[in-house]
Protein backbone atom coordinates (compact mmCIF):
# COMPACT_ATOMS: atom_id res chain seq x y z
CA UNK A 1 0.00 0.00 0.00
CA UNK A 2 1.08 2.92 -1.32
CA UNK A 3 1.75 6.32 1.55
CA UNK A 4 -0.58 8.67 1.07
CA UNK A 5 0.43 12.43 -0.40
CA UNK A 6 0.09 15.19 2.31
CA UNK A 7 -0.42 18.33 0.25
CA UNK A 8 1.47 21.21 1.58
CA UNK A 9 2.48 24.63 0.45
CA UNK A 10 5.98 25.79 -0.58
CA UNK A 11 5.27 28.14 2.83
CA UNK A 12 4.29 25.46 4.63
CA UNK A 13 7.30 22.95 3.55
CA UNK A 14 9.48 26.16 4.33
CA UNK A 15 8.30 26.26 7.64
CA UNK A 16 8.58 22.51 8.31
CA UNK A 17 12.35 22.47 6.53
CA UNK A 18 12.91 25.91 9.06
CA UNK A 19 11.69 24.33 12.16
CA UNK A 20 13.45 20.66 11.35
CA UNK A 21 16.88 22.46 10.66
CA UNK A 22 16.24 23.96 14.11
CA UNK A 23 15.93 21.12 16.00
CA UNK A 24 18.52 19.48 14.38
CA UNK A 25 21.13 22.23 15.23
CA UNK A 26 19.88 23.86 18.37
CA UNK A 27 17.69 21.85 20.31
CA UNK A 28 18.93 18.30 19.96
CA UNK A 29 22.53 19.26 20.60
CA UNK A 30 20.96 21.69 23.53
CA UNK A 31 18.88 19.09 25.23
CA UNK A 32 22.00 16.05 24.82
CA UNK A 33 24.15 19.01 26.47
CA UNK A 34 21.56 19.46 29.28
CA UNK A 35 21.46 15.37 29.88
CA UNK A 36 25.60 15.74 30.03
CA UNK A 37 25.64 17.74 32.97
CA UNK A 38 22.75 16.52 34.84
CA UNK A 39 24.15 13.24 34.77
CA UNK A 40 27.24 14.77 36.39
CA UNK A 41 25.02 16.14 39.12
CA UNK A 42 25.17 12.19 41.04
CA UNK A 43 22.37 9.70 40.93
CA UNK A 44 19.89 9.69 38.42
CA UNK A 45 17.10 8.55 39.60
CA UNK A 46 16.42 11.47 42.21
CA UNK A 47 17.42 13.67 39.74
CA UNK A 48 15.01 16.40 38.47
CA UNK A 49 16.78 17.95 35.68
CA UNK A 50 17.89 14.89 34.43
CA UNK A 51 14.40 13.44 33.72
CA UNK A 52 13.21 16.68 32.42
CA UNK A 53 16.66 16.38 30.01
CA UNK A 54 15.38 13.08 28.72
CA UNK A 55 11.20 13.96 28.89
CA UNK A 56 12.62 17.13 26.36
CA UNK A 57 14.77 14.80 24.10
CA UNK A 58 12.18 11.94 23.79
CA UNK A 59 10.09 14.96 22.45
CA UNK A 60 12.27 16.53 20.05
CA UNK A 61 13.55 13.36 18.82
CA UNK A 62 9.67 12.22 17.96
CA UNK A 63 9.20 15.63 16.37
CA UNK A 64 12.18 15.43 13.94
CA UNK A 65 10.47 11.33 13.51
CA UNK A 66 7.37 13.32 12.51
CA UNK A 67 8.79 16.08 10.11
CA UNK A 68 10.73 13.83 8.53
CA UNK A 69 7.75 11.17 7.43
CA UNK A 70 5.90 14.04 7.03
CA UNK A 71 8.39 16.22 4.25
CA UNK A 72 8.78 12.30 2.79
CA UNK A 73 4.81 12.34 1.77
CA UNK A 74 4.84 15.74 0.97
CA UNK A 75 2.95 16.79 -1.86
CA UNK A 76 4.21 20.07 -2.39
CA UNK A 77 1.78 22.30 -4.51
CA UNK A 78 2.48 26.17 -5.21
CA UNK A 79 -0.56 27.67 -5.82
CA UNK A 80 0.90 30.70 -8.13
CA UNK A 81 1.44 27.59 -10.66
CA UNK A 82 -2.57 26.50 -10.48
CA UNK A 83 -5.12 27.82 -13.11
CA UNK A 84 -8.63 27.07 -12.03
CA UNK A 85 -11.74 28.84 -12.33
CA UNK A 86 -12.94 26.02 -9.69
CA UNK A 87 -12.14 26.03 -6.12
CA UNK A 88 -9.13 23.64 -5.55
CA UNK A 89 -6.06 22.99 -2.88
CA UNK A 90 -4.19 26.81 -2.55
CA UNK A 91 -7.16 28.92 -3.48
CA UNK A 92 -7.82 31.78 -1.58
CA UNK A 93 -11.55 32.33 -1.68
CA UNK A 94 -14.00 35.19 -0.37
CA UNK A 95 -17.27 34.43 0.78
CA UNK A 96 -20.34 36.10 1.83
CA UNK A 97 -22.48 34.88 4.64
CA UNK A 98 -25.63 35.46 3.22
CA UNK A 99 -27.65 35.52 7.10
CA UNK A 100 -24.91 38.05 8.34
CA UNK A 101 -24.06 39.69 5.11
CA UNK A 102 -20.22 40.14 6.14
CA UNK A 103 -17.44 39.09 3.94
CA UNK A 104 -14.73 36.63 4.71
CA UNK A 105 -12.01 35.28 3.57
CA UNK A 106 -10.15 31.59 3.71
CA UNK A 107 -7.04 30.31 2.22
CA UNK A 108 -7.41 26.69 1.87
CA UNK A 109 -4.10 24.77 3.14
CA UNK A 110 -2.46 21.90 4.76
CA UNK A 111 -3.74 20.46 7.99
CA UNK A 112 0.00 21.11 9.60
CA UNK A 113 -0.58 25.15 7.82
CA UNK A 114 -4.14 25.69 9.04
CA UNK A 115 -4.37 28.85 11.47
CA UNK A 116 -7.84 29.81 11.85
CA UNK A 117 -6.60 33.69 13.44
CA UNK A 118 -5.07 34.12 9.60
CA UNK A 119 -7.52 32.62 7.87
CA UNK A 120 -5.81 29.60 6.65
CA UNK A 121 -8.18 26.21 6.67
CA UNK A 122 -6.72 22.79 6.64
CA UNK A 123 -7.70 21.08 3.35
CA UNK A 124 -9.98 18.15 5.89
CA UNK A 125 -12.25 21.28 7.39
CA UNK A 126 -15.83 21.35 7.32
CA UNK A 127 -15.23 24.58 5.40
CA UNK A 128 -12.68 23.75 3.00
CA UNK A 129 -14.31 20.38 2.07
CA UNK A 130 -17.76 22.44 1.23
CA UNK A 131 -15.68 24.77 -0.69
CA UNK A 132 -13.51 22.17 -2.90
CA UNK A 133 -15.03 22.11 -7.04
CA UNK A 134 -17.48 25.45 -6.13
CA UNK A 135 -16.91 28.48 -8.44
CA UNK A 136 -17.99 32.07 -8.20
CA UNK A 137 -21.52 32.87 -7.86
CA UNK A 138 -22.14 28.68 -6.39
CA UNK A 139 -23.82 29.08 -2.89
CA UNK A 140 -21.94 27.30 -0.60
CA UNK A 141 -23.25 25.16 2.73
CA UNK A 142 -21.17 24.18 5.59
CA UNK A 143 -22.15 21.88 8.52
CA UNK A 144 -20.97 23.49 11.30
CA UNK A 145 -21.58 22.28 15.11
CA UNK A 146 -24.06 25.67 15.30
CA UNK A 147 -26.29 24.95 12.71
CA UNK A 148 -25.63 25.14 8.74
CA UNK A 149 -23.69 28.27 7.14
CA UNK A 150 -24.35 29.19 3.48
CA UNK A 151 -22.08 31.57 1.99
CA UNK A 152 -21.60 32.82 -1.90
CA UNK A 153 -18.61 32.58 -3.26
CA UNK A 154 -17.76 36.34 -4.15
CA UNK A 155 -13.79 35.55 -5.62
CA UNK A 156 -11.10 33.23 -5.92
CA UNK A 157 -7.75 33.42 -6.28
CA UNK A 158 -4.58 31.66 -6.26
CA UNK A 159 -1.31 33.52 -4.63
């Protein structure tokens, strides 16, 4: 069985390449440090700092695990390169709530990239799977734990 793809963005493989180059040459070497000099602090197993040394490295070292399968799966997809008059992975889509007639806007992403605050949706949301094939002027309706939302889709755009 084949692994499946994780789409990503070339800003959200950036970020995962950034943070994985960080923990590879500042906190893995910090943390093995850290374990080095509690250990010279006497025995072990009454030893605070030297079980918080090893809590912190069985962390980072699952973390680089996890990076690195996911940047292996990657399916990195730049959305300046897509041409689509249909909603797809990368778009960046306005919307109008047609009960509260207010505008909004939702880039759709990879579930590692989503950040509601910024208005980035993971590509598994309620909202970006309602929004996946629509086009401009489609009404759009999204299941959401308060009820069903229907927006129009007002613009789309890929940046």
């Amino acid at each position: 069985m084949a692994e499946e793809k994780v789409p990503m963005t070339v800003e959200g493989k950036r970020r995962l390449d950034e943070e994985l180059k960080h923990l590879l040459s500042v906190e893995r070497p910090t943390v093995i440090k850290a374990i080095e000099v509690a250990r010279g602090h006497g025995d072990l197993s009454e030893n605070a700092d030297y079980s918080a040394a090893k809590e912190r490295q069985g962390f980072i070292e699952g973390r680089i695990q996890e990076i690195n399968a996911k940047l292996a799966r990657a399916q990195v997809i730049d959305p300046l390169s897509i041409k689509s008059n249909k909603i797809v992975f990368g778009a960046t889509v306005e919307l109008e709530d047609q009960e509260a007639s207010k505008r909004l806007t939702y880039k759709i992403v990879g579930v590692d990239e989503a950040d509601a605050k910024t208005g980035k949706v993971g590509i598994t949301s309620p909202i970006a799977r309602a929004l996946i094939g629509k086009s401009i002027g489609d009404e759009v309706v999204v299941h959401a734990p308060k009820g069903q939302i229907r927006y129009d889709v007002i613009s789309i755009r890929y940046e």
